[in-house]
Structure formats: structure tokens, C-alpha cells
PDB file of N, CA and C in Angstrom:
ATOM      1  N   UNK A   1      15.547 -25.209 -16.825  1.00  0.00           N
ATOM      2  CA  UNK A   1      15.824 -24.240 -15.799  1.00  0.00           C
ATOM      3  C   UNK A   1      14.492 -23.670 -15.276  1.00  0.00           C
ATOM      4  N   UNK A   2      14.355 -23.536 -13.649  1.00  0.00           N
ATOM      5  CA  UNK A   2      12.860 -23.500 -13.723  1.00  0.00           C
ATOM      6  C   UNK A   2      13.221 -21.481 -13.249  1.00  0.00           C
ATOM      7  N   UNK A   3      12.124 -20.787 -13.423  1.00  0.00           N
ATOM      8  CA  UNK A   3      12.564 -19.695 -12.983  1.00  0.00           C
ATOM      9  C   UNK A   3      11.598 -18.854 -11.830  1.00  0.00           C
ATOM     10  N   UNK A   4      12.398 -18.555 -11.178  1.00  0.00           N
ATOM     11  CA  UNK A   4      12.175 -17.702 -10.090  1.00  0.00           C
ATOM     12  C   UNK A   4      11.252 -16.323 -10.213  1.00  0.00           C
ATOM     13  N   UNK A   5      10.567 -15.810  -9.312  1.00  0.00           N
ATOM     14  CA  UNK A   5       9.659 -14.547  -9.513  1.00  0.00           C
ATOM     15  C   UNK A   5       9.999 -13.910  -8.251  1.00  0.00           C
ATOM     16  N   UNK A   6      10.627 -12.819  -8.395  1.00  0.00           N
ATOM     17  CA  UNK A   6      10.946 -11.905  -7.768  1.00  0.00           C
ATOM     18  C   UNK A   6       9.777 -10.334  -7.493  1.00  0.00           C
ATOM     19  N   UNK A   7       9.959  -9.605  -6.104  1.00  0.00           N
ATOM     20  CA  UNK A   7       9.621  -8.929  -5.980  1.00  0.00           C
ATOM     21  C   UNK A   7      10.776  -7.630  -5.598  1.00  0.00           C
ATOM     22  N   UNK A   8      10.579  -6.294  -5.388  1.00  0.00           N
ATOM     23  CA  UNK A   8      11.354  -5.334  -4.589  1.00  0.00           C
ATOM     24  C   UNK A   8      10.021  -4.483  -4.449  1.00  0.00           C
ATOM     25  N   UNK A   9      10.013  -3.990  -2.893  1.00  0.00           N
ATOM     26  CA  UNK A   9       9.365  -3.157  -2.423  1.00  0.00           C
ATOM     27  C   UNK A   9       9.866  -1.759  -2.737  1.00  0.00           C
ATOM     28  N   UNK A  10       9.287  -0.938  -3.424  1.00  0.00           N
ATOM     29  CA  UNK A  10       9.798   0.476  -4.321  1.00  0.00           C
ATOM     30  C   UNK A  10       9.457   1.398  -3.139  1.00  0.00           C
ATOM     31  N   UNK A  11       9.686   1.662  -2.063  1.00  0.00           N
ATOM     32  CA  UNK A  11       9.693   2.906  -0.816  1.00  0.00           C
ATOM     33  C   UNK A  11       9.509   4.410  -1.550  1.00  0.00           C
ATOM     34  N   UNK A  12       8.620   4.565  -0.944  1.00  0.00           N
ATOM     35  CA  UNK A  12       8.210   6.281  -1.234  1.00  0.00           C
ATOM     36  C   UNK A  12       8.745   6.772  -0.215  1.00  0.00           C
ATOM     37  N   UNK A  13       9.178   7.881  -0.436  1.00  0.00           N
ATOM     38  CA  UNK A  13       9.879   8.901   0.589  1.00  0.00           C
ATOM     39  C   UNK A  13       9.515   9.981   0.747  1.00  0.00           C
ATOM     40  N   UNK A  14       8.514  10.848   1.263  1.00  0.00           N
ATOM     41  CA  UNK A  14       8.064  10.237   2.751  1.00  0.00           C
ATOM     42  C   UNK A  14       6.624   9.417   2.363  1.00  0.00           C
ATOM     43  N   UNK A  15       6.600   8.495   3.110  1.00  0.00           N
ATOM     44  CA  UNK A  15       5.305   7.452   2.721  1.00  0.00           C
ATOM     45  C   UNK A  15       4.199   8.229   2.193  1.00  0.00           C
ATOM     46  N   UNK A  16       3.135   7.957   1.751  1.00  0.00           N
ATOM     47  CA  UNK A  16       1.551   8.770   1.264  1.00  0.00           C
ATOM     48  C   UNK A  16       0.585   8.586   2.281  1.00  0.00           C
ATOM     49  N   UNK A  17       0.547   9.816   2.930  1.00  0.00           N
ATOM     50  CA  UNK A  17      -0.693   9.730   3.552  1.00  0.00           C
ATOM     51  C   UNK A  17      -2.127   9.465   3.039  1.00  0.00           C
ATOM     52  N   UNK A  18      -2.341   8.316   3.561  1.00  0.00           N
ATOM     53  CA  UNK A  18      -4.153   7.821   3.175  1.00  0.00           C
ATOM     54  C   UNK A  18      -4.789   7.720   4.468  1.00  0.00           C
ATOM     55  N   UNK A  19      -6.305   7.419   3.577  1.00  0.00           N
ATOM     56  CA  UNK A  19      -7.538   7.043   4.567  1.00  0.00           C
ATOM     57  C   UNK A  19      -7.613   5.801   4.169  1.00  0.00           C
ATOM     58  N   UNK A  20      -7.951   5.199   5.064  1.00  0.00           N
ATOM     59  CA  UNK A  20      -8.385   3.365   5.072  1.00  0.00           C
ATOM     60  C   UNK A  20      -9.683   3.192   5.401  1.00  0.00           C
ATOM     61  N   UNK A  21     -10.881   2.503   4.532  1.00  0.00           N
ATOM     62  CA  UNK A  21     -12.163   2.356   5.174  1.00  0.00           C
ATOM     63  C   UNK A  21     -11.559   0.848   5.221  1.00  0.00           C
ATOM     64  N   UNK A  22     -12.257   0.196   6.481  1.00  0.00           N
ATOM     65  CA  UNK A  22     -12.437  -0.955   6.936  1.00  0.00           C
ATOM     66  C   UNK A  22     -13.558  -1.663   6.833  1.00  0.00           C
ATOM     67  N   UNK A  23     -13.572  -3.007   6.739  1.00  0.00           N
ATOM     68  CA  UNK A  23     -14.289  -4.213   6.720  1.00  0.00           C
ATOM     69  C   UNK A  23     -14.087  -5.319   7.586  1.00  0.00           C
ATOM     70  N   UNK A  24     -15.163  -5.077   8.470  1.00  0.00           N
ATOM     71  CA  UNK A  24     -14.528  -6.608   9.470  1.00  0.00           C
ATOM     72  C   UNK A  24     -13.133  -6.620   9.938  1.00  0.00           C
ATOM     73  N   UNK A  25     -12.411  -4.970  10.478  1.00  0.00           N
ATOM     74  CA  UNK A  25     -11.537  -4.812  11.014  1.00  0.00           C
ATOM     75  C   UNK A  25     -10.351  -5.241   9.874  1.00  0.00           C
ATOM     76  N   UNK A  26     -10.446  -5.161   8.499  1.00  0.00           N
ATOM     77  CA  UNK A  26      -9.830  -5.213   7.560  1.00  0.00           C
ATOM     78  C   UNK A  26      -9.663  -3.998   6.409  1.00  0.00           C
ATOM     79  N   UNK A  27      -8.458  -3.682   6.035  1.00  0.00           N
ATOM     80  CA  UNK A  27      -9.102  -2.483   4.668  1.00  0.00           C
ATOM     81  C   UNK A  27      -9.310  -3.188   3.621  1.00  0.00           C
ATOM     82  N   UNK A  28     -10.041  -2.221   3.303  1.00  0.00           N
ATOM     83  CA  UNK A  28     -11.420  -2.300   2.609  1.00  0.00           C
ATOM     84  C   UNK A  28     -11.348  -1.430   1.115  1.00  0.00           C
ATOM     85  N   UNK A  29     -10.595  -0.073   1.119  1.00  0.00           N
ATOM     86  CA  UNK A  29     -10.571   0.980   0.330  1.00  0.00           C
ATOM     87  C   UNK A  29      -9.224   1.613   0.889  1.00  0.00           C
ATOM     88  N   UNK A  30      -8.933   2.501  -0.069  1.00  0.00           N
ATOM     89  CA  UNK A  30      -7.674   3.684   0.467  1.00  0.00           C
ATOM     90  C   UNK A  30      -8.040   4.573  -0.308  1.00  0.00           C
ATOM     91  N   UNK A  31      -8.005   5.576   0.316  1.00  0.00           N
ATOM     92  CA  UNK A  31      -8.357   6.854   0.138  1.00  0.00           C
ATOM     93  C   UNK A  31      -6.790   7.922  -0.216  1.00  0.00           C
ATOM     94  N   UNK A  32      -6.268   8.011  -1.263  1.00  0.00           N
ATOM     95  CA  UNK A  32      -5.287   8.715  -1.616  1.00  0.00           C
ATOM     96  C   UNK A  32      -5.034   9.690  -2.471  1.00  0.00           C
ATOM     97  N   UNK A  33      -4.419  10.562  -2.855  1.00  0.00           N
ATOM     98  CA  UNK A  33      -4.532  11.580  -4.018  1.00  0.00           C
ATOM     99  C   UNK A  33      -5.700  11.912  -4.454  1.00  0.00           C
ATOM    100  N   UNK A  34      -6.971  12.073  -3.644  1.00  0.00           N
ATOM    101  CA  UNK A  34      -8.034  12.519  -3.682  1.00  0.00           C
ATOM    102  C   UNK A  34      -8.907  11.218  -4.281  1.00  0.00           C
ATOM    103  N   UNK A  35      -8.647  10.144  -4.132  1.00  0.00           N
ATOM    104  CA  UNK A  35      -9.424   9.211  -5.378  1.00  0.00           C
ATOM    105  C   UNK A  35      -9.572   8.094  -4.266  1.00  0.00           C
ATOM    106  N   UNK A  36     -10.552   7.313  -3.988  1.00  0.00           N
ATOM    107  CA  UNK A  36     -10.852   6.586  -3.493  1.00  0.00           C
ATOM    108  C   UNK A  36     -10.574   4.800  -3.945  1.00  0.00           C
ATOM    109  N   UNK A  37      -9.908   4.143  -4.115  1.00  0.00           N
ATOM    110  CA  UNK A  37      -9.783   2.732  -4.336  1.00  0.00           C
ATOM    111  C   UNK A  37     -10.024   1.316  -3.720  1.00  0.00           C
ATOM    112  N   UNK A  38     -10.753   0.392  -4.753  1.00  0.00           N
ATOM    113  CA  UNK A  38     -11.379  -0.470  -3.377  1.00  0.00           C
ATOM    114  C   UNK A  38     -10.358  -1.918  -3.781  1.00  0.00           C
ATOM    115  N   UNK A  39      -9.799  -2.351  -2.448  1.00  0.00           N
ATOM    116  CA  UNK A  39      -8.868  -3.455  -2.422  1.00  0.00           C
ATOM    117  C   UNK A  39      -9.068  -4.779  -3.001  1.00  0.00           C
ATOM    118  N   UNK A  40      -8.842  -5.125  -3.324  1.00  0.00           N
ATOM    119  CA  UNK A  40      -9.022  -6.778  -4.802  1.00  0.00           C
ATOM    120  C   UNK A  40      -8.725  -7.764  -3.496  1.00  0.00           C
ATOM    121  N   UNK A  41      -7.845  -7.858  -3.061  1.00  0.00           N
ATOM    122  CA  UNK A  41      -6.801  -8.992  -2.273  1.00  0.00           C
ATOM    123  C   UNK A  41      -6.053  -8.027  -1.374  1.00  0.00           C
ATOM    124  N   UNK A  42      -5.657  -9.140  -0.099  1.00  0.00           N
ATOM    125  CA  UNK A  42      -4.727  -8.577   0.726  1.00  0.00           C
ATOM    126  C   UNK A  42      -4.195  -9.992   1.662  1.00  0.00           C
ATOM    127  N   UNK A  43      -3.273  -9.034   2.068  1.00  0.00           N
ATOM    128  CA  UNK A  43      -2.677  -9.775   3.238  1.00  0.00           C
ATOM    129  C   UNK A  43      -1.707  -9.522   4.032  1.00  0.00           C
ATOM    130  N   UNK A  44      -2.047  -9.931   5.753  1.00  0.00           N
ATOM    131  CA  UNK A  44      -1.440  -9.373   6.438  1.00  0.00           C
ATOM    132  C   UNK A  44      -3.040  -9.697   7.884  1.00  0.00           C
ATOM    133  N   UNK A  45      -2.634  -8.894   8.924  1.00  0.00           N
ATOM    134  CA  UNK A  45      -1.448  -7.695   9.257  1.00  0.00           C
ATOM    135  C   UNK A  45      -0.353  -8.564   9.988  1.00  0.00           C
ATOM    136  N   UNK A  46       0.635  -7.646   9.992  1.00  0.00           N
ATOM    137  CA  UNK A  46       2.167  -8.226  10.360  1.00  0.00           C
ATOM    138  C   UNK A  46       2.227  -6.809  11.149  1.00  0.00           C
ATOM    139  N   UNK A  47       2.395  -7.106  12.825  1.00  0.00           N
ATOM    140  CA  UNK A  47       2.759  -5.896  13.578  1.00  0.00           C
ATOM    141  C   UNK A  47       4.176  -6.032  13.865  1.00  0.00           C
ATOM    142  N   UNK A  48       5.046  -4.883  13.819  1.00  0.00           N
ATOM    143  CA  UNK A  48       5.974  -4.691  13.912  1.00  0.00           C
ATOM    144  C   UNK A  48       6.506  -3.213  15.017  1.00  0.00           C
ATOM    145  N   UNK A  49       7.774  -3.365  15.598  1.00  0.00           N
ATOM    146  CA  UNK A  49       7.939  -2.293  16.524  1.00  0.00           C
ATOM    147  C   UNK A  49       9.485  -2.383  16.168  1.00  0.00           C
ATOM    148  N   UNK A  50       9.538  -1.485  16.831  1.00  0.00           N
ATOM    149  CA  UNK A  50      11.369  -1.090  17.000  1.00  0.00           C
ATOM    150  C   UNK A  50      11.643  -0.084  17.971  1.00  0.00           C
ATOM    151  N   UNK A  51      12.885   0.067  18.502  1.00  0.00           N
ATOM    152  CA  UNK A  51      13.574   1.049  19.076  1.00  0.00           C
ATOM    153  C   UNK A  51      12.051   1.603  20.287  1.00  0.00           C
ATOM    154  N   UNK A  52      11.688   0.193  21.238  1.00  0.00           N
ATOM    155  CA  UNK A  52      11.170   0.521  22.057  1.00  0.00           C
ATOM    156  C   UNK A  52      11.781   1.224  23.547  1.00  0.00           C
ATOM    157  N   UNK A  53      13.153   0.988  23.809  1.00  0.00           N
ATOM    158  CA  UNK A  53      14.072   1.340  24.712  1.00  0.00           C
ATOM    159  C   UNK A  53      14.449   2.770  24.600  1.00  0.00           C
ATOM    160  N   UNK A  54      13.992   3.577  23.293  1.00  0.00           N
ATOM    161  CA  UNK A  54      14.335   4.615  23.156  1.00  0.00           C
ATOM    162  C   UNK A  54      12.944   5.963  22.580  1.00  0.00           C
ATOM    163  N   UNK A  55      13.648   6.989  22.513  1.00  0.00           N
ATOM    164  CA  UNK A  55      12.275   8.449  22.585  1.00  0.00           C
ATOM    165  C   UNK A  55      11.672   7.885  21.147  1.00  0.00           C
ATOM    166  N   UNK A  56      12.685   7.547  19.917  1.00  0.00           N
ATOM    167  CA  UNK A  56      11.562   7.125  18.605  1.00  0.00           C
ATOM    168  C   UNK A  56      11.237   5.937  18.640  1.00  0.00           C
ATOM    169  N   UNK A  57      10.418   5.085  19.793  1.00  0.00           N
ATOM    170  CA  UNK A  57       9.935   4.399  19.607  1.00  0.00           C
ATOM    171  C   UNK A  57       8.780   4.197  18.232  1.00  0.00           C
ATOM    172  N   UNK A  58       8.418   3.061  17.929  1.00  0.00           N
ATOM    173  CA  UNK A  58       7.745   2.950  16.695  1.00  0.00           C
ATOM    174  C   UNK A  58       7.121   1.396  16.576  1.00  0.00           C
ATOM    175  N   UNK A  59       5.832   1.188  16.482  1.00  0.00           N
ATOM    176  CA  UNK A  59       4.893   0.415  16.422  1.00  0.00           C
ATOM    177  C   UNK A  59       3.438   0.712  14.973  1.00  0.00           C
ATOM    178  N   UNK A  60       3.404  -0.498  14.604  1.00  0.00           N
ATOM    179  CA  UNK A  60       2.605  -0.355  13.141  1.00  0.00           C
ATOM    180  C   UNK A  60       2.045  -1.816  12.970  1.00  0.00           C
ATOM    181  N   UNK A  61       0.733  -1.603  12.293  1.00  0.00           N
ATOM    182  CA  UNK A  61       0.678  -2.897  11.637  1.00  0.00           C
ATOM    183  C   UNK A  61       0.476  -2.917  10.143  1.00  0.00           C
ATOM    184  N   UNK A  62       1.070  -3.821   9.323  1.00  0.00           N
ATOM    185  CA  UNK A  62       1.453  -3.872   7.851  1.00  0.00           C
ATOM    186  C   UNK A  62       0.769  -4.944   7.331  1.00  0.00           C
ATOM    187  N   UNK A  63       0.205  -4.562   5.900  1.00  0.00           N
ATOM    188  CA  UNK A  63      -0.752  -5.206   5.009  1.00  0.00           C
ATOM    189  C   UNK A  63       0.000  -4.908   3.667  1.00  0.00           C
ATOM    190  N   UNK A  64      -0.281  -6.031   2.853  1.00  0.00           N
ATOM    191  CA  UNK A  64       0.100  -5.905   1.313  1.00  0.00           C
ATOM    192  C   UNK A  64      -1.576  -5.822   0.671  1.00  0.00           C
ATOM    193  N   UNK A  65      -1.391  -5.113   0.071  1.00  0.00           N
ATOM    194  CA  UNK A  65      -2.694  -4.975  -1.107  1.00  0.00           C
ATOM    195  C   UNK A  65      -2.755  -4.891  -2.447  1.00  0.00           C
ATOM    196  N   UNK A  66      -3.507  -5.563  -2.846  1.00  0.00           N
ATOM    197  CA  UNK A  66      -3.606  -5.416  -4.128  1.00  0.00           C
ATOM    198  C   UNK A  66      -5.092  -4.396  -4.590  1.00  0.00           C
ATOM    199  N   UNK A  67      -4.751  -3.522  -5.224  1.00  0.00           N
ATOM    200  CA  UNK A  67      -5.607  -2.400  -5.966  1.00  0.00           C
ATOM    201  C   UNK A  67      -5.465  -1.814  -7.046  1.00  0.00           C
ATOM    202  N   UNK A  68      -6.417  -0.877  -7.432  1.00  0.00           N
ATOM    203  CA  UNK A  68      -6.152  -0.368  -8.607  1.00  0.00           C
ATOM    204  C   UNK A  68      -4.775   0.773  -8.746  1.00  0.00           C
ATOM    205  N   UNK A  69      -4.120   0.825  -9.626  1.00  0.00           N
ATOM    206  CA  UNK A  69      -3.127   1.913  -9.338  1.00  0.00           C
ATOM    207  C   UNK A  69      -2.967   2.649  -9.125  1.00  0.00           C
ATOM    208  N   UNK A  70      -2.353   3.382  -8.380  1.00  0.00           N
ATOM    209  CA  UNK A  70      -2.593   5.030  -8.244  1.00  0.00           C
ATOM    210  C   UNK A  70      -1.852   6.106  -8.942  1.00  0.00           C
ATOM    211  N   UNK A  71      -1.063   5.652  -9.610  1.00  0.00           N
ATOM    212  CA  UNK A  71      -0.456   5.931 -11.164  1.00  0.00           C
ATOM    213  C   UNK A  71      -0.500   5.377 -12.081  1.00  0.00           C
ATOM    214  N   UNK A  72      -1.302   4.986 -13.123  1.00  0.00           N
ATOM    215  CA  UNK A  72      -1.585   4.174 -14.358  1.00  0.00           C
ATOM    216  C   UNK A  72      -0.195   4.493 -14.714  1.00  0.00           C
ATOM    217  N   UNK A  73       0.347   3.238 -15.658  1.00  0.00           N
ATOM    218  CA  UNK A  73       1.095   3.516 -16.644  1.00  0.00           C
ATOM    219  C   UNK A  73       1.359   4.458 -17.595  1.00  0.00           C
ATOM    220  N   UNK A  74       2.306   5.119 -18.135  1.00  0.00           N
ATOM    221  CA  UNK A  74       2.012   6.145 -19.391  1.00  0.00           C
ATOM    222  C   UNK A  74       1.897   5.771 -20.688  1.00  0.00           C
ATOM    223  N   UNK A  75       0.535   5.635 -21.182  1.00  0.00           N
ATOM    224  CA  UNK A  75       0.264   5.660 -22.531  1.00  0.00           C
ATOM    225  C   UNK A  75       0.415   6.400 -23.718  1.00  0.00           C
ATOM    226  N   UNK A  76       1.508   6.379 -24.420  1.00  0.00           N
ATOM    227  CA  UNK A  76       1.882   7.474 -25.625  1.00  0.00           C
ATOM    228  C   UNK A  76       0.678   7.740 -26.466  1.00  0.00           C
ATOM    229  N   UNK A  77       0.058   6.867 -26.796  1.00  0.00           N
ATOM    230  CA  UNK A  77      -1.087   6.985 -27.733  1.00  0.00           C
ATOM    231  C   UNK A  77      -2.696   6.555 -26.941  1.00  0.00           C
ATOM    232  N   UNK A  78      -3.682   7.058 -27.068  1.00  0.00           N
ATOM    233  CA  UNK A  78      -5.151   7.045 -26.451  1.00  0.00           C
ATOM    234  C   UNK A  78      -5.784   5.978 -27.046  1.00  0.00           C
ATOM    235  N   UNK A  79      -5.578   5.238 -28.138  1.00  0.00           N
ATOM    236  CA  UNK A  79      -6.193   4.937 -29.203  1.00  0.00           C
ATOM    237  C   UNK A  79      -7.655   3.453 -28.131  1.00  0.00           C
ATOM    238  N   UNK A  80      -7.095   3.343 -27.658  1.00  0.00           N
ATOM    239  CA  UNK A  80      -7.947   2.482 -26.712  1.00  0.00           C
ATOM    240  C   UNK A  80      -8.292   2.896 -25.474  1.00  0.00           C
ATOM    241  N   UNK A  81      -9.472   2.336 -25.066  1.00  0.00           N
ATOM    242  CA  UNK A  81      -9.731   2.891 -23.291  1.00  0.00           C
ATOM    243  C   UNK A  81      -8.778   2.373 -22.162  1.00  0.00           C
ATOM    244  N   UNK A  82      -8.599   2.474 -21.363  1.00  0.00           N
ATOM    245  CA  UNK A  82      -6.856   2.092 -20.326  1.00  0.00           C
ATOM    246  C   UNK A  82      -8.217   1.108 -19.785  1.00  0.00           C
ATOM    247  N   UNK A  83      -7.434   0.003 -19.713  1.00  0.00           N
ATOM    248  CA  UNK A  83      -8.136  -1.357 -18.983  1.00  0.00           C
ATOM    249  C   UNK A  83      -7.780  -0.891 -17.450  1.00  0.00           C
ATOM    250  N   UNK A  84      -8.416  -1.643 -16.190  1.00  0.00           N
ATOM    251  CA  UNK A  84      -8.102  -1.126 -14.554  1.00  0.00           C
ATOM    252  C   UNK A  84      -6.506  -1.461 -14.795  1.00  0.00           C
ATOM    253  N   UNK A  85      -5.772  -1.109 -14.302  1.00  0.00           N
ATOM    254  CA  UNK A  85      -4.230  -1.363 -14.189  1.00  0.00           C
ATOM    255  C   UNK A  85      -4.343  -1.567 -12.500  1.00  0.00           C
ATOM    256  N   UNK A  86      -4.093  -2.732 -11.943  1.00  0.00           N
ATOM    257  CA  UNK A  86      -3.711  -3.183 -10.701  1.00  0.00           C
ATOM    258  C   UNK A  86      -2.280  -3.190 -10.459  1.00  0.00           C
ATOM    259  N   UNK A  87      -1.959  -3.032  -8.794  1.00  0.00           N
ATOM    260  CA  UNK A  87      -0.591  -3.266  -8.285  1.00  0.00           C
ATOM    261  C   UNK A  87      -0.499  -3.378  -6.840  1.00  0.00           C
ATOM    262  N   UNK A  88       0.301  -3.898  -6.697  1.00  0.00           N
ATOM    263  CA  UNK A  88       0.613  -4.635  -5.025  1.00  0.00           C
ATOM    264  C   UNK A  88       1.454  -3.321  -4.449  1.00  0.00           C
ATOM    265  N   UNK A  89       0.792  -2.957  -3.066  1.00  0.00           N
ATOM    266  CA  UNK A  89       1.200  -2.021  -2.404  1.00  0.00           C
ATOM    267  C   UNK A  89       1.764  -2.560  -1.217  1.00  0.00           C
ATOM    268  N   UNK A  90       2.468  -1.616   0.159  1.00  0.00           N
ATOM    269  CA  UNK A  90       2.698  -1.731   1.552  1.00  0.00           C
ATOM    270  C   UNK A  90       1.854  -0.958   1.780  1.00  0.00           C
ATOM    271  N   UNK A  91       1.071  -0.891   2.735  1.00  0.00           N
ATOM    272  CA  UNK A  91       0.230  -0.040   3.419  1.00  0.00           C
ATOM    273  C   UNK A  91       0.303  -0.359   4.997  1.00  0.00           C
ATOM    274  N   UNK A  92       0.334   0.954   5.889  1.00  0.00           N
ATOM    275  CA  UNK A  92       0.483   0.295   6.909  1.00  0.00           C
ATOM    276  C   UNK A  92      -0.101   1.703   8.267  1.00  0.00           C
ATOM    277  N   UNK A  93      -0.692   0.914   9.526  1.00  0.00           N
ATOM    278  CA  UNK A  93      -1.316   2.331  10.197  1.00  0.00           C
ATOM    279  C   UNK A  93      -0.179   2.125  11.499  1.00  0.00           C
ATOM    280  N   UNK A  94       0.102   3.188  11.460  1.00  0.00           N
ATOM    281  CA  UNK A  94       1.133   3.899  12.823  1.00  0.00           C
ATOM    282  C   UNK A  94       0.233   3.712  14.068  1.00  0.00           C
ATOM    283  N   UNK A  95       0.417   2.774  14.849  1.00  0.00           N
ATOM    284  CA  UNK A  95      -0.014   2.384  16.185  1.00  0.00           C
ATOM    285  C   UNK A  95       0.513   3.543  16.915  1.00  0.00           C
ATOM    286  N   UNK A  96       0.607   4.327  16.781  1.00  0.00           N
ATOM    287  CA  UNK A  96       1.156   5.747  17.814  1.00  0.00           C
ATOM    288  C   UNK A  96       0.690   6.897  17.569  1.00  0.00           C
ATOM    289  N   UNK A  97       0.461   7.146  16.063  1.00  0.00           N
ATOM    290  CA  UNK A  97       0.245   8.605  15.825  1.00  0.00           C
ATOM    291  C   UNK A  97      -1.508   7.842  15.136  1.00  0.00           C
ATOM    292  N   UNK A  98      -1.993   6.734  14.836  1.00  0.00           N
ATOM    293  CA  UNK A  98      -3.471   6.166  14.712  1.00  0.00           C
ATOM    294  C   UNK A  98      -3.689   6.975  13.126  1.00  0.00           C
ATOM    295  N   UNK A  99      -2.461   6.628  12.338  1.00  0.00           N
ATOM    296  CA  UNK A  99      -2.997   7.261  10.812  1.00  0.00           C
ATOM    297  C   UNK A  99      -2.176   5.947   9.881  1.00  0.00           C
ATOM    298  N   UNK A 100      -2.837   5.946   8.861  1.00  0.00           N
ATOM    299  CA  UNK A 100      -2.340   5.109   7.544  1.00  0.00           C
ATOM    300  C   UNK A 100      -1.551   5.985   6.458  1.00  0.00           C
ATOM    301  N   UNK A 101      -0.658   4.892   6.024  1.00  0.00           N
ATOM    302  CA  UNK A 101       0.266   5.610   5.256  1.00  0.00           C
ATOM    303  C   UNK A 101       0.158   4.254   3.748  1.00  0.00           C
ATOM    304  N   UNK A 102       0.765   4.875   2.848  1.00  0.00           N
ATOM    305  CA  UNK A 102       1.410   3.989   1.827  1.00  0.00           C
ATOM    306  C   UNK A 102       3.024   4.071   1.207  1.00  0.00           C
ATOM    307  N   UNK A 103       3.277   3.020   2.074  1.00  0.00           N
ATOM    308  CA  UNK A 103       4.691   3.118   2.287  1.00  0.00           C
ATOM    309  C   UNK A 103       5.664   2.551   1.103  1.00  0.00           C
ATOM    310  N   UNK A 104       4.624   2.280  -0.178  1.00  0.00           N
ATOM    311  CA  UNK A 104       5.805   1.208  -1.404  1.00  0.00           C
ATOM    312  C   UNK A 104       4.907   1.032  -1.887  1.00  0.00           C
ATOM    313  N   UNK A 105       5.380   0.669  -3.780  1.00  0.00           N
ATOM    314  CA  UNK A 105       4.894  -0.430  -4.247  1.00  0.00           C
ATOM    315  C   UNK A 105       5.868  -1.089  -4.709  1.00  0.00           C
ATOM    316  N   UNK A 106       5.248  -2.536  -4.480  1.00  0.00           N
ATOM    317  CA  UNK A 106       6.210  -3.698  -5.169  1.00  0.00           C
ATOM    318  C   UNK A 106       6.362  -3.564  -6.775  1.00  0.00           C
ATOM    319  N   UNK A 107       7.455  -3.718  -7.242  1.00  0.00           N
ATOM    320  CA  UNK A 107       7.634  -3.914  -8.421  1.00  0.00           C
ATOM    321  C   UNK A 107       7.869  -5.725  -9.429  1.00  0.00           C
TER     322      UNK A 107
END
């Protein structure tokens, strides 16, 4: 039986406002919960719009990233130093209002 690898995008409600430094018109870092993180891997952008016919129009472009976490795991015991803990995010900047958000992480 060969087996399958699944993802689900875990949605924060309301997304996390970040800063994005760029590279070659790419991010580069995110700037969130006061802590700065620099991106391993990515991919994307994927622009997307909706409900252009109407007042909430909405336009974005979307990147998956991989970075360090922005919630480590919870460790019951200290007894070792916490190795980087990485995880695959949505991140994505609002073509309308010109700000980045972090909209999920994949689980």
C-alpha cells in the first residue's frame, strides 16, 4: 500500500499582521510577533482576486514558506537546547490595502 502525504492549511482568524523584507522582488524574512525570521524555501506567487463586480472587491498575491516557527512546540522538560523547529506557512500581501499578512500554517 503506497501512502499518501497530506496537508491542511490551519487559517488564523484574523490573519497576522507582518513585515516582509524582500529579495529580488521575493520574501526574504517576516517580521512578526516582534521577531524577525529569515525564509529557508518558498513558493509562489499565485495572484488571486474575487468579488471584483462588487464594493469588497479583493486582490492578493500568495506565497508558501518555509521558516522558522513562530510558535515552537511545547517542551515539558528543558533538559536539551530546542533545535530550529521549521514550518510551512500562507503568507500573502493585499494588493489594495499594500500590507502582508500570515494567513495559516499548514499542518
Amino acid at each position: 500500500m503506497q501512502r499518501r502525504t497530506t496537508a491542511a492549511l490551519r487559517m488564523y482568524r484574523p490573519p497576522l499582521p507582518a513585515g516582509v523584507e524582500l529579495r529580488e522582488k521575493k520574501p526574504a524574512a517576516v517580521i512578526c510577533e516582534g521577531a524577525r525570521r529569515r525564509i529557508l524555501a518558498l513558493s509562489g506567487p499565485w495572484r488571486t482576486k474575487g468579488e471584483w463586480w462588487s464594493e469588497t472587491a479583493w486582490a492578493r498575491d500568495e506565497w508558501d514558506v518555509l521558516m522558522e516557527a513562530l510558535r515552537p512546540a511545547y517542551r515539558p522538560v528543558a533538559s536539551e537546547p530546542p533545535e530550529e523547529e521549521t514550518a510551512l506557512y500562507r503568507i500573502y500581501r493585499d494588493l489594495r490595502l499594500r500590507r502582508w499578512f500570515i494567513e495559516g500554517i499548514y499542518d
